[in-house]
N, C-alpha and C. Protein backbone atom coordinates (compact mmCIF):
# COMPACT_ATOMS: atom_id res chain seq x y z
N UNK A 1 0.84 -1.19 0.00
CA UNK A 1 0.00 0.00 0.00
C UNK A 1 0.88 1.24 0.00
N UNK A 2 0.55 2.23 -0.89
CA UNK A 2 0.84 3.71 -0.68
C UNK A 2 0.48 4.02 0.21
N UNK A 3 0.45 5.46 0.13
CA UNK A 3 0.20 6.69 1.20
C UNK A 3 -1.05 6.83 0.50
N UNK A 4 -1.33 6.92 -0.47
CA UNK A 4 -3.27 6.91 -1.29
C UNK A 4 -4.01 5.77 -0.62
N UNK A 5 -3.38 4.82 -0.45
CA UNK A 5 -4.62 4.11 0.05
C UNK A 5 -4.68 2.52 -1.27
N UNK A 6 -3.64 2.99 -1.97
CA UNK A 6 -3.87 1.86 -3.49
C UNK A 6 -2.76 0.90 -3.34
N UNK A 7 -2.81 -0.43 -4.20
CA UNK A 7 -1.64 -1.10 -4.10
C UNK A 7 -1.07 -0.78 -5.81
N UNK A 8 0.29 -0.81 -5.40
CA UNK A 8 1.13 -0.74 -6.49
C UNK A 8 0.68 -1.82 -7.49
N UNK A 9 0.95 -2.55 -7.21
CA UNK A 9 1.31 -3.63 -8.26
C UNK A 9 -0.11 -3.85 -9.27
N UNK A 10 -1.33 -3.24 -8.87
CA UNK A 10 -2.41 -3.40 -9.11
C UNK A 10 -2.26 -2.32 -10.68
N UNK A 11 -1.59 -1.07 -9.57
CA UNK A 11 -1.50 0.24 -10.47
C UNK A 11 -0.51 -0.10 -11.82
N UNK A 12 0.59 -0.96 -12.09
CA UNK A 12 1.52 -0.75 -12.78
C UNK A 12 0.58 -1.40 -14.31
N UNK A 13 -0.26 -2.31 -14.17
CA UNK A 13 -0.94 -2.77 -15.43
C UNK A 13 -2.15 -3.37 -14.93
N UNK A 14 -3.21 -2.56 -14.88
CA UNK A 14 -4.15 -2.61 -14.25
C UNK A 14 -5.52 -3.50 -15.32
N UNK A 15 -4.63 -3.78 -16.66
CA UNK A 15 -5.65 -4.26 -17.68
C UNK A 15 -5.55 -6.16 -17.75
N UNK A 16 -4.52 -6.18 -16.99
CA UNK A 16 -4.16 -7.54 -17.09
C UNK A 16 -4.72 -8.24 -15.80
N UNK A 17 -5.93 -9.56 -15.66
CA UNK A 17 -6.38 -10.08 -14.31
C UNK A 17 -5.11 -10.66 -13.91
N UNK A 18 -4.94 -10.49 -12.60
CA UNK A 18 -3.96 -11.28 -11.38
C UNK A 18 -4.16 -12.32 -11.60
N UNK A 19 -5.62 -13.11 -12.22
CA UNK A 19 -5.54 -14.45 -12.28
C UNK A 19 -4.85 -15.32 -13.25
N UNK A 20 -4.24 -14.73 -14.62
CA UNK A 20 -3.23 -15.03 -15.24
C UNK A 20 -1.96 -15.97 -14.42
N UNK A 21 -1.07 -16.98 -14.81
CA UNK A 21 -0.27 -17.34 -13.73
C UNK A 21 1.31 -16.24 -13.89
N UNK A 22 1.67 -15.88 -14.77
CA UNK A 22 2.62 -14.78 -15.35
C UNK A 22 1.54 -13.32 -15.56
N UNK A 23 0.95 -13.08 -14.47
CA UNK A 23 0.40 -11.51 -15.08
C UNK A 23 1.48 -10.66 -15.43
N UNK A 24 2.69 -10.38 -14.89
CA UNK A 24 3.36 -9.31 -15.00
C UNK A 24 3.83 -9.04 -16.74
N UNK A 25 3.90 -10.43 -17.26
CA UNK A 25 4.87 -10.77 -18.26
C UNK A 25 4.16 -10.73 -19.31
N UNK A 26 2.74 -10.80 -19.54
CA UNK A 26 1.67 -11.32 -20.30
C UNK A 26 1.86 -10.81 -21.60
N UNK A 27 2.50 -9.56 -21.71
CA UNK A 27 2.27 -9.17 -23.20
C UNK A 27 3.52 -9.10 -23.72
N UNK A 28 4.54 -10.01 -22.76
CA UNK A 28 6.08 -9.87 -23.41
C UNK A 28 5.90 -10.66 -24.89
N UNK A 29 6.70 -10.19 -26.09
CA UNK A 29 6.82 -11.38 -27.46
C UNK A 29 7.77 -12.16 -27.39
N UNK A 30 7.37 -13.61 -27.95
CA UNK A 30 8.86 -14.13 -28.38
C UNK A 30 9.91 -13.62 -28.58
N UNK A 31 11.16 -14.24 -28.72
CA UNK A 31 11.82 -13.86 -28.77
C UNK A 31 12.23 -13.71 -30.29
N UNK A 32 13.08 -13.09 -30.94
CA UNK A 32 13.14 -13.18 -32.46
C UNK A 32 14.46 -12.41 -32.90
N UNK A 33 14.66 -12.90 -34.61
CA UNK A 33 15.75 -11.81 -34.64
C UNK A 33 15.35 -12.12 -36.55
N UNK A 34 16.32 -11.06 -37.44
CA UNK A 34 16.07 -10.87 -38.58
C UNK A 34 17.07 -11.57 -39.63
N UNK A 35 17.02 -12.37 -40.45
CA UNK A 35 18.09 -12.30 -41.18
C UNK A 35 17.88 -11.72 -42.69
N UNK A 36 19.20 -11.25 -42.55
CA UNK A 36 19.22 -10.33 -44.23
C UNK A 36 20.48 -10.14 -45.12
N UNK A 37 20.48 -10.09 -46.03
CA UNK A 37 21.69 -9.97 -46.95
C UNK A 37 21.79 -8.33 -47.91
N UNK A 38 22.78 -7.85 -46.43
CA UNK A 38 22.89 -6.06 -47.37
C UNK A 38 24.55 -6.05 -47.30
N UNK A 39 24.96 -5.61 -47.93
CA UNK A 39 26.06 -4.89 -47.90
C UNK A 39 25.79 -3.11 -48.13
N UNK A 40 26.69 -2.82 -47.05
CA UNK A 40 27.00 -1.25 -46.94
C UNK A 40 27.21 -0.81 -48.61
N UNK A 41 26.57 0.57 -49.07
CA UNK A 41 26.96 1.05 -50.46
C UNK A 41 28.12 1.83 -50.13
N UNK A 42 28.17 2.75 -48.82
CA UNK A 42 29.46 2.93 -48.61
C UNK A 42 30.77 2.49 -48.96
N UNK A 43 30.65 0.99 -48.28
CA UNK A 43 31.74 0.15 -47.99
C UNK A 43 32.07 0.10 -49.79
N UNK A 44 31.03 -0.23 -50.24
CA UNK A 44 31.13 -0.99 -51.74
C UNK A 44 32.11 0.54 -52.73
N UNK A 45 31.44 1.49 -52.73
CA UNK A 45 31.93 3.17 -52.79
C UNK A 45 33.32 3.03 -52.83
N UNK A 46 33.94 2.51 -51.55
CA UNK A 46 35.12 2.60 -50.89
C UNK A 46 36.30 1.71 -51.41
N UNK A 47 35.36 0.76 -51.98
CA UNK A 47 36.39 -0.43 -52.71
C UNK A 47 36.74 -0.19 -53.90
N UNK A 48 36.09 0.21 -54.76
CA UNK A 48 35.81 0.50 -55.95
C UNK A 48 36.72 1.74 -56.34
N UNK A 49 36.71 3.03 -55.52
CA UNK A 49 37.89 3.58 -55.18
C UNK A 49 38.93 3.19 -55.15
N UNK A 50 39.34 2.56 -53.64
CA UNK A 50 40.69 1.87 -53.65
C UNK A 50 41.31 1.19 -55.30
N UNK A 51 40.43 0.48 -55.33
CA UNK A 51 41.10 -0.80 -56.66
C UNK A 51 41.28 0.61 -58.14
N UNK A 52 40.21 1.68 -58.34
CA UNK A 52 40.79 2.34 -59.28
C UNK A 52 41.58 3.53 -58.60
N UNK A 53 42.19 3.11 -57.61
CA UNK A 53 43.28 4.24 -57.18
C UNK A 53 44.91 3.23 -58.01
N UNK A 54 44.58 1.57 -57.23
CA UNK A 54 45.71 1.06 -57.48
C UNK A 54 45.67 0.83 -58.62
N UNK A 55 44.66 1.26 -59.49
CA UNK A 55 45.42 0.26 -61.06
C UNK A 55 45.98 1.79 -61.38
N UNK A 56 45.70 2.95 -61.32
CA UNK A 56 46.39 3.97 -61.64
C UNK A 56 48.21 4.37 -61.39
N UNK A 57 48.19 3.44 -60.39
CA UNK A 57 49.59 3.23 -59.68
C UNK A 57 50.34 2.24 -60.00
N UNK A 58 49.72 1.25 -60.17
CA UNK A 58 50.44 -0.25 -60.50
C UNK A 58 50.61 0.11 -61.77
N UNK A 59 52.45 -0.51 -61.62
CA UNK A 59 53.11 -0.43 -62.69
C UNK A 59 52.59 -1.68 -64.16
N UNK A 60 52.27 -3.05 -63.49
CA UNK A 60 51.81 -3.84 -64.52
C UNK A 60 49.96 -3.13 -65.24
N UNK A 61 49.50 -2.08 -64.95
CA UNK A 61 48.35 -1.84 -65.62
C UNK A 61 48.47 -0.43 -66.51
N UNK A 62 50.15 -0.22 -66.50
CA UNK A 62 50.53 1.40 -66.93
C UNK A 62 50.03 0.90 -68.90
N UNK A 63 48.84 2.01 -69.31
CA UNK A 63 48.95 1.76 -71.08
C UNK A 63 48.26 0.63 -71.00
N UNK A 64 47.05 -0.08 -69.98
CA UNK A 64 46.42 -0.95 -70.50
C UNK A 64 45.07 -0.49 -70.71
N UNK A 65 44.55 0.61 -70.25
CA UNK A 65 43.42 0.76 -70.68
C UNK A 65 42.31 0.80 -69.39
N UNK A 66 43.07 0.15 -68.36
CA UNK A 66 42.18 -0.34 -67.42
C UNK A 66 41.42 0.67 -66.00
N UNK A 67 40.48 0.26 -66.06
CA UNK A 67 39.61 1.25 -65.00
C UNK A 67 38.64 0.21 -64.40
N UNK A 68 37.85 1.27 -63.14
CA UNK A 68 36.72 0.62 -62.40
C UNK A 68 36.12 1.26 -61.85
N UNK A 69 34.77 0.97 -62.21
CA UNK A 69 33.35 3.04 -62.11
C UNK A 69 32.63 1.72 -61.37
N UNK A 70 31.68 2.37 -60.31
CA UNK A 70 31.01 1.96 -59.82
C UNK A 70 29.34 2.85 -60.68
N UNK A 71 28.49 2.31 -60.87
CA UNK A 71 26.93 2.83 -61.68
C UNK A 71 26.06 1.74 -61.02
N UNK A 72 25.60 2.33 -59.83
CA UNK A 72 24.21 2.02 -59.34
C UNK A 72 24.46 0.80 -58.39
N UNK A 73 24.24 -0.07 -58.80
CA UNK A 73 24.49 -1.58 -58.28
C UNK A 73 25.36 -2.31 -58.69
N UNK A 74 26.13 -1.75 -59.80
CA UNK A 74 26.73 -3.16 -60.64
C UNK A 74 28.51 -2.01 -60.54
N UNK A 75 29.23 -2.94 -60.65
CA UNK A 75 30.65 -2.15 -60.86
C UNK A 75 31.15 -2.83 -61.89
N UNK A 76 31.31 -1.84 -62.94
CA UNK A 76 32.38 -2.11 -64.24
C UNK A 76 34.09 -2.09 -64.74
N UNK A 77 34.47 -2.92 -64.86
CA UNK A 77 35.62 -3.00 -65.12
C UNK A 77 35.81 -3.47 -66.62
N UNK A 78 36.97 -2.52 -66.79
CA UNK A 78 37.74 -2.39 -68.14
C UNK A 78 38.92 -2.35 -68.35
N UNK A 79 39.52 -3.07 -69.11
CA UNK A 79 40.78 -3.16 -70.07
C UNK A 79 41.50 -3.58 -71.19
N UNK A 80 42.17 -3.75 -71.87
CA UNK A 80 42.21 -3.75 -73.38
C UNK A 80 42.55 -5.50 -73.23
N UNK A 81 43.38 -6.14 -72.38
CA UNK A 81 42.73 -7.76 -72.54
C UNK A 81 42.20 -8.31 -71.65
N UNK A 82 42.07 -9.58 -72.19
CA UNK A 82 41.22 -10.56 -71.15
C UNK A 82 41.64 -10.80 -69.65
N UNK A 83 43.09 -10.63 -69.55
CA UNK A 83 43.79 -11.16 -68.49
C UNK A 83 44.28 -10.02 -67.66
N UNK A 84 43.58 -8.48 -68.10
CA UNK A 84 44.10 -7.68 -67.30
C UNK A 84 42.59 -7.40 -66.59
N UNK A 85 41.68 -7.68 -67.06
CA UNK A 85 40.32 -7.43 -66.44
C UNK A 85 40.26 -8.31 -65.52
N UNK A 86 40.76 -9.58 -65.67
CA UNK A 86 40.75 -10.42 -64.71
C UNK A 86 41.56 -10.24 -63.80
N UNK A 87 42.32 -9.55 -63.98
CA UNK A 87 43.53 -8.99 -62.72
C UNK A 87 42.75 -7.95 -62.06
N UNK A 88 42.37 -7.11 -62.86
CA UNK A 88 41.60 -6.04 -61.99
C UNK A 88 40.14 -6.49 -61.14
N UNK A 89 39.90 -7.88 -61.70
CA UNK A 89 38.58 -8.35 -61.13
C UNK A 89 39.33 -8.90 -59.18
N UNK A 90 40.68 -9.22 -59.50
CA UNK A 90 41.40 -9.50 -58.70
C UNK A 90 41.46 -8.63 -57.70
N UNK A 91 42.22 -7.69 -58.07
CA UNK A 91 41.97 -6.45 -56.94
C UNK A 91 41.05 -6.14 -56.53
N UNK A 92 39.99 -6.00 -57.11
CA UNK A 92 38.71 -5.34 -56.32
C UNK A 92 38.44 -6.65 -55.56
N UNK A 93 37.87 -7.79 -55.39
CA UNK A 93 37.88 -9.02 -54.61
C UNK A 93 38.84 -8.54 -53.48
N UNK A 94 39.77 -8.53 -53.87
CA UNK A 94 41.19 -7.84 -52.65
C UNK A 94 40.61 -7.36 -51.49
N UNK A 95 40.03 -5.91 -52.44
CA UNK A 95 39.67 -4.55 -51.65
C UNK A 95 38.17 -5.33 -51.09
N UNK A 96 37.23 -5.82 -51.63
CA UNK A 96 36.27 -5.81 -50.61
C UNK A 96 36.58 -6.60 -49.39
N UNK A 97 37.89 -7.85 -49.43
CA UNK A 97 37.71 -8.52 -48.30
C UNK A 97 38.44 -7.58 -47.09
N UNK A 98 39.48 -6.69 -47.59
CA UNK A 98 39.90 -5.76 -46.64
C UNK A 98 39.30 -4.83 -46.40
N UNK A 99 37.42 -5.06 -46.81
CA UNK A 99 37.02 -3.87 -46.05
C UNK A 99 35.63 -4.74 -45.37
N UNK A 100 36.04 -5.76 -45.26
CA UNK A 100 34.92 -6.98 -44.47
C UNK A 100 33.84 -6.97 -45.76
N UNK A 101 33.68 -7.27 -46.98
CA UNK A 101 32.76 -7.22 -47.60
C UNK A 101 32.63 -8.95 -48.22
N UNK A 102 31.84 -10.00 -48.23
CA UNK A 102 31.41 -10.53 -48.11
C UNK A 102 31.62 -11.07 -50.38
N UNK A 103 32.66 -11.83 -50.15
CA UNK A 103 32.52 -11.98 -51.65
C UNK A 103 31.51 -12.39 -52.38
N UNK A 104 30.74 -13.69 -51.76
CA UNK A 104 29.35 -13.91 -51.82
C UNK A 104 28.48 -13.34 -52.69
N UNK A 105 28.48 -12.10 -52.22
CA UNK A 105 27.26 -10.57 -53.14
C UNK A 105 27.76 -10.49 -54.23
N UNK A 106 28.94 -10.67 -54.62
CA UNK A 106 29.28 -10.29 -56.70
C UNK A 106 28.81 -11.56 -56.71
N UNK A 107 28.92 -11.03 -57.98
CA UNK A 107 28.24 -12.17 -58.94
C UNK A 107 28.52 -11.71 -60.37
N UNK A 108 29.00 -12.23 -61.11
CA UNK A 108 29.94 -11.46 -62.84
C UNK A 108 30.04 -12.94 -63.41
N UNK A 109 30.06 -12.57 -64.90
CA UNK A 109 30.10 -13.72 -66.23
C UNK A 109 31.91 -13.50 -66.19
N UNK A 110 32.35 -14.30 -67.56
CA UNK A 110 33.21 -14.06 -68.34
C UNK A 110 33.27 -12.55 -68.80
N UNK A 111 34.73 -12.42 -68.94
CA UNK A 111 34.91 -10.68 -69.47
C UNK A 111 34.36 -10.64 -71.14
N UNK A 112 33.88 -9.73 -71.63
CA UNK A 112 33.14 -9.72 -73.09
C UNK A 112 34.15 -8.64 -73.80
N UNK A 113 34.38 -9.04 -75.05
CA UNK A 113 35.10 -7.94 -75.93
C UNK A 113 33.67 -6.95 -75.98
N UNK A 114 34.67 -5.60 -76.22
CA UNK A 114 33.81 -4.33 -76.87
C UNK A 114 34.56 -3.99 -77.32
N UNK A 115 34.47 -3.63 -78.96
CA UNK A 115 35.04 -3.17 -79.60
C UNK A 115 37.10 -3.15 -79.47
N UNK A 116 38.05 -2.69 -78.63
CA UNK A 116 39.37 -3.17 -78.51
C UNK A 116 39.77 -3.36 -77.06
N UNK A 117 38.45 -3.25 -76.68
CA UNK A 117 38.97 -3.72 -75.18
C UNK A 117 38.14 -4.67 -74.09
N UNK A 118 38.13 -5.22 -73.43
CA UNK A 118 36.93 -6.38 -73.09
C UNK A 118 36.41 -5.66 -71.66
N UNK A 119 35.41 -5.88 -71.39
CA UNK A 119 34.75 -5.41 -70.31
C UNK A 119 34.33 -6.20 -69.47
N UNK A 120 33.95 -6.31 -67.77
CA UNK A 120 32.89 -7.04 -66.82
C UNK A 120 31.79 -6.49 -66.28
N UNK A 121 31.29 -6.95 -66.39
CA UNK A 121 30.37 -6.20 -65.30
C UNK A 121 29.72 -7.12 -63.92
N UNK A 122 30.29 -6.57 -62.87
CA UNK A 122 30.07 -7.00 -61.30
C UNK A 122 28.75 -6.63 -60.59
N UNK A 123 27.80 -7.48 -60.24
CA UNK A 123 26.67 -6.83 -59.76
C UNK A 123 26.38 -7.54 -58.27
N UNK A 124 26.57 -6.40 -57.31
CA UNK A 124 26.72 -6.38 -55.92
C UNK A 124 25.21 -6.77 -55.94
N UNK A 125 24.58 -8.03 -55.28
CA UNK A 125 23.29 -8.61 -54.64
C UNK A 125 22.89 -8.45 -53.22
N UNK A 126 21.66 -7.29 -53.70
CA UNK A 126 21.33 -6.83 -51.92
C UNK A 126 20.12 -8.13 -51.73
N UNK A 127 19.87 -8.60 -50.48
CA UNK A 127 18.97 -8.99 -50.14
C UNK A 127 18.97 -10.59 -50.65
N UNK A 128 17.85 -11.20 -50.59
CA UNK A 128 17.87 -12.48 -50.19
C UNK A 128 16.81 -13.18 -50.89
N UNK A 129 17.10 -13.87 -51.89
CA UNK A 129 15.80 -14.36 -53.38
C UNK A 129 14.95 -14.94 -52.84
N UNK A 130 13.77 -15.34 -53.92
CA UNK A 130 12.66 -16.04 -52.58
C UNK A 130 13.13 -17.46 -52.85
N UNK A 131 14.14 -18.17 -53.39
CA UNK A 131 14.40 -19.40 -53.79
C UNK A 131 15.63 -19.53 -52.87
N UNK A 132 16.26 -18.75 -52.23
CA UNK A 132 17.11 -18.91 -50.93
C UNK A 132 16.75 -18.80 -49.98
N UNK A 133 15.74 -17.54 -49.28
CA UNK A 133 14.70 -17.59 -48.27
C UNK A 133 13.95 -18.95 -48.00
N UNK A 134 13.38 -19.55 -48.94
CA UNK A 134 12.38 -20.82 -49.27
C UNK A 134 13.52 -21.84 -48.58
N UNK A 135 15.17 -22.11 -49.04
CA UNK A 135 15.84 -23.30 -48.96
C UNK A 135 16.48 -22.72 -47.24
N UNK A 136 16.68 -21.23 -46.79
CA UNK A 136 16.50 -21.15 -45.49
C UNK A 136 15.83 -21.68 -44.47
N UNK A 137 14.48 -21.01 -44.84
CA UNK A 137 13.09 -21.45 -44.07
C UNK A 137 13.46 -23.09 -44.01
N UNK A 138 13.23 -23.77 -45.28
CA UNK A 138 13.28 -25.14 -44.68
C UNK A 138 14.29 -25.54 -44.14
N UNK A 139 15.70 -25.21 -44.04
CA UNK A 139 16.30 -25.83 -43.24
C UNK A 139 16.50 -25.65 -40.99
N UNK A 140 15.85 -24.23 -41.10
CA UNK A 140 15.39 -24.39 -39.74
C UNK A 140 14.01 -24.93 -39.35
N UNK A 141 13.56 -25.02 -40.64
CA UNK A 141 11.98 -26.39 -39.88
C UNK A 141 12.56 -27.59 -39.68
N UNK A 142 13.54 -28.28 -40.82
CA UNK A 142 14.06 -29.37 -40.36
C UNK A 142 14.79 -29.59 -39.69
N UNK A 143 16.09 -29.01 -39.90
CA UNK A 143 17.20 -29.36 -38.37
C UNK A 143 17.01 -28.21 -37.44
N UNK A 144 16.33 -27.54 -37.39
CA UNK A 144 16.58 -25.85 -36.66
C UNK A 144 15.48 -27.26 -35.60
N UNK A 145 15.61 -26.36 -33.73
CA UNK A 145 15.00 -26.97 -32.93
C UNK A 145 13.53 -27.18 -32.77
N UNK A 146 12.75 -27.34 -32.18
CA UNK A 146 11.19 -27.38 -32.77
C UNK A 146 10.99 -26.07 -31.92
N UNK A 147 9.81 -26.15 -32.11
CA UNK A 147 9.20 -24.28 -32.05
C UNK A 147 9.34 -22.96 -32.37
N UNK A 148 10.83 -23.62 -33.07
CA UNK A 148 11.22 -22.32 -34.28
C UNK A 148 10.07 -21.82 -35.06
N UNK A 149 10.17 -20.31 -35.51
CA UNK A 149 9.47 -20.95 -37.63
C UNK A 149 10.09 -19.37 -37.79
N UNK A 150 10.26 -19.89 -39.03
CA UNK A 150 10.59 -18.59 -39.95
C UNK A 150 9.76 -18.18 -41.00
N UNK A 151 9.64 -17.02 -40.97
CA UNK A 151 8.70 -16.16 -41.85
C UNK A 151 9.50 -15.51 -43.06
N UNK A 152 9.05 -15.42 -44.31
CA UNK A 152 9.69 -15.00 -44.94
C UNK A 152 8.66 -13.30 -45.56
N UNK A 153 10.09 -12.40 -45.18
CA UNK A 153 9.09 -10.72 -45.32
C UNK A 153 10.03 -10.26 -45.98
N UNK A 154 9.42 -10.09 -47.92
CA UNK A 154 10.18 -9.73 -48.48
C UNK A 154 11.24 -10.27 -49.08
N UNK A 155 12.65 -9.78 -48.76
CA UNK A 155 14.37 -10.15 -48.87
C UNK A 155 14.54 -10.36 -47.87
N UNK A 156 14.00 -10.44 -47.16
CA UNK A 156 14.65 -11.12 -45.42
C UNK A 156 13.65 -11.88 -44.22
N UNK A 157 14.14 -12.66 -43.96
CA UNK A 157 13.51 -13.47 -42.87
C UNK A 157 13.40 -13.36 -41.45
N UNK A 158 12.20 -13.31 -40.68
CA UNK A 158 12.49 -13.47 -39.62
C UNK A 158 11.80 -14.45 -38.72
N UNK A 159 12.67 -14.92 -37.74
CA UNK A 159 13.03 -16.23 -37.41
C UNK A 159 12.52 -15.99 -35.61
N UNK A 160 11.42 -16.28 -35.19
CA UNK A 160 11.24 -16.57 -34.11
C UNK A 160 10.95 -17.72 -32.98
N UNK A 161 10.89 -17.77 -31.79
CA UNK A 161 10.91 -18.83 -30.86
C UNK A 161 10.53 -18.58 -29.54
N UNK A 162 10.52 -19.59 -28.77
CA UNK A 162 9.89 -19.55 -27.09
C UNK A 162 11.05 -19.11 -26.29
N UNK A 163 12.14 -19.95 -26.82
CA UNK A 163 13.33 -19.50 -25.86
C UNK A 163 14.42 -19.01 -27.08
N UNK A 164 15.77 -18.00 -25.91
CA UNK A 164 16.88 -17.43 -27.08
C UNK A 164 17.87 -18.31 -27.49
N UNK A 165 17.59 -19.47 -26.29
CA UNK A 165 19.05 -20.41 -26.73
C UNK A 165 18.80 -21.11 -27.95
N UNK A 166 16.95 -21.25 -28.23
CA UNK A 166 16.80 -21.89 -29.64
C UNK A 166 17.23 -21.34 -30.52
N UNK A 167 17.09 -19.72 -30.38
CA UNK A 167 17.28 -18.80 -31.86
C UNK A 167 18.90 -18.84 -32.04
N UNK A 168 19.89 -18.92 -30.72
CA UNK A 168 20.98 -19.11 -30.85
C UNK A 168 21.63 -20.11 -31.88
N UNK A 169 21.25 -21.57 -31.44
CA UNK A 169 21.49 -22.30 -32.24
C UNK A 169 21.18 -22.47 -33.54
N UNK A 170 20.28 -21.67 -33.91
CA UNK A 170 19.14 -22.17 -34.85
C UNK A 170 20.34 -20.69 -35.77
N UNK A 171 20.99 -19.72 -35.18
CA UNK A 171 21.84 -18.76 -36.11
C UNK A 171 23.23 -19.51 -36.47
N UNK A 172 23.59 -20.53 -35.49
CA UNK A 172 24.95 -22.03 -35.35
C UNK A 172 24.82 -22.15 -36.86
N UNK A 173 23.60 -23.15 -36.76
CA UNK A 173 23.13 -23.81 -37.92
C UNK A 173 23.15 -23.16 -39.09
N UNK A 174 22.63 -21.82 -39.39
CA UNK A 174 22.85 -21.52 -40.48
C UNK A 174 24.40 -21.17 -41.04
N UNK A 175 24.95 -20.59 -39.89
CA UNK A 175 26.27 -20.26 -40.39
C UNK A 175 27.07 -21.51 -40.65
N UNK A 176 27.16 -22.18 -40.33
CA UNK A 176 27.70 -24.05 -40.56
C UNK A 176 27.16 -24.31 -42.40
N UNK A 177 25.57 -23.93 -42.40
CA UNK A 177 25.92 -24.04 -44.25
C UNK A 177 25.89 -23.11 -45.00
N UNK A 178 26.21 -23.11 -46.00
CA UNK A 178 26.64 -22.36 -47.07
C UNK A 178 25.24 -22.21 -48.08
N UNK A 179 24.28 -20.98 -48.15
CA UNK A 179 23.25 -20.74 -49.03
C UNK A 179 23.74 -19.92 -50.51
N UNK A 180 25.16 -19.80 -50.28
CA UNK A 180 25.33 -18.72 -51.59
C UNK A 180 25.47 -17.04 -51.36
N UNK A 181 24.74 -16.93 -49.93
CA UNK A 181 24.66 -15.45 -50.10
C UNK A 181 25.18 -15.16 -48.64
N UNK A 182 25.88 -13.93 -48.51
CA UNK A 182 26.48 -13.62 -47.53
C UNK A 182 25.58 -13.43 -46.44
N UNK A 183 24.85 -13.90 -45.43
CA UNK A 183 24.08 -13.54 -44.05
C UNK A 183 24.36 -12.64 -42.66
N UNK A 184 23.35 -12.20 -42.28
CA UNK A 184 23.46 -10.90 -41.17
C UNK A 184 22.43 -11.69 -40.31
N UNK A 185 22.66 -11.66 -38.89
CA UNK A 185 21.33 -12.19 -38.05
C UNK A 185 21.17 -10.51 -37.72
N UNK A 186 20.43 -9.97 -37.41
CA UNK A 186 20.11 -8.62 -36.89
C UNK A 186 18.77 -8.56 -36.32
N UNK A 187 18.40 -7.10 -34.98
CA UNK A 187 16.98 -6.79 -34.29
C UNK A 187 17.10 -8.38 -33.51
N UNK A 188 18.11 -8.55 -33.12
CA UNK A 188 17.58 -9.88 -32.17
C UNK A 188 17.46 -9.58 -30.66
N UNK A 189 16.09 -9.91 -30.57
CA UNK A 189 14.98 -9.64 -29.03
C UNK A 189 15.10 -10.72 -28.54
């Protein structure tokens, strides 16, 4: 009892009956967390830089022609042969792992002639297809612990449960296999 005359505990959530056996807790949620596949455009900005800083410098790319523009999503690389684009495809790979970037997200063909010099084009993959989401989802229904489930919203999934040590394991598990695309667990409650 207060000095009013009321009991606290009555006052703190007064919509929920005492006869509940957890009243206090009643409207807590599962627990949950998000998974998603972004890479920073920053980071990506930053690489793309670096690698056309060094081919400007490196003596083996002096008079080849070679460059690397970043346009939108995709990063282009150029040089007058096959084996210097592939060198420069080299460096940039370099530069994203020294800037934690997740090789995973490119994704590029064979270099293509244009006209006297051959070109690539690199296209950084945000987010998460519904044919990888789909082979996600099922693998925490099947080996993930029971009372998991994952929802798929969008490019990214989220993955909830009763307890955190499930969602723990159940993030083990995914990182143990390999879907193709670089993964983030994130918002984990």
């Amino acid at each position: 009892m207060n000095t009013y005359g009321a009991r606290l505990d009555t006052l703190a959530q007064p919509d929920i009956p005492r006869t509940e056996p957890n009243w206090r807790s009643a409207h807590v949620a599962d627990p949950s967390f998000d998974i998603v596949s972004k890479v920073d455009a920053q980071e990506i900005d930053n690489a793309v830089n670096q690698t056309a800083k060094e081919i400007r410098t490196r003596f083996d790319f002096r008079d080849t022609g070679a460059s690397a523009a970043l346009s939108g999503e995709s990063i282009l690389l150029v040089a007058n042969t096959d084996e210097r684009v592939k060198a420069v495809l080299d460096v940039l790979q370099e530069k994203f792992v020294k800037r934690g970037i997740s090789l995973k997200a490119l994704s590029f063909d064979e270099p293509k002639p244009s006209g006297k010099e051959f070109r690539l084009s690199v296209t950084v993959q945000q987010g998460i297809s519904d044919d990888k989401a789909r082979a996600i989802a099922k693998k925490i229904r099947t080996d993930g612990p029971k009372g998991v489930q994952a929802q798929i919203q969008g490019d990214q999934l989220r993955v909830t449960g009763k307890k955190r040590d499930d969602l723990q394991r159940v993030i083990q598990l995914l990182k143990a296999e390999d879907f193709e695309v670089p993964l983030q667990f994130v918002n984990y409650r």
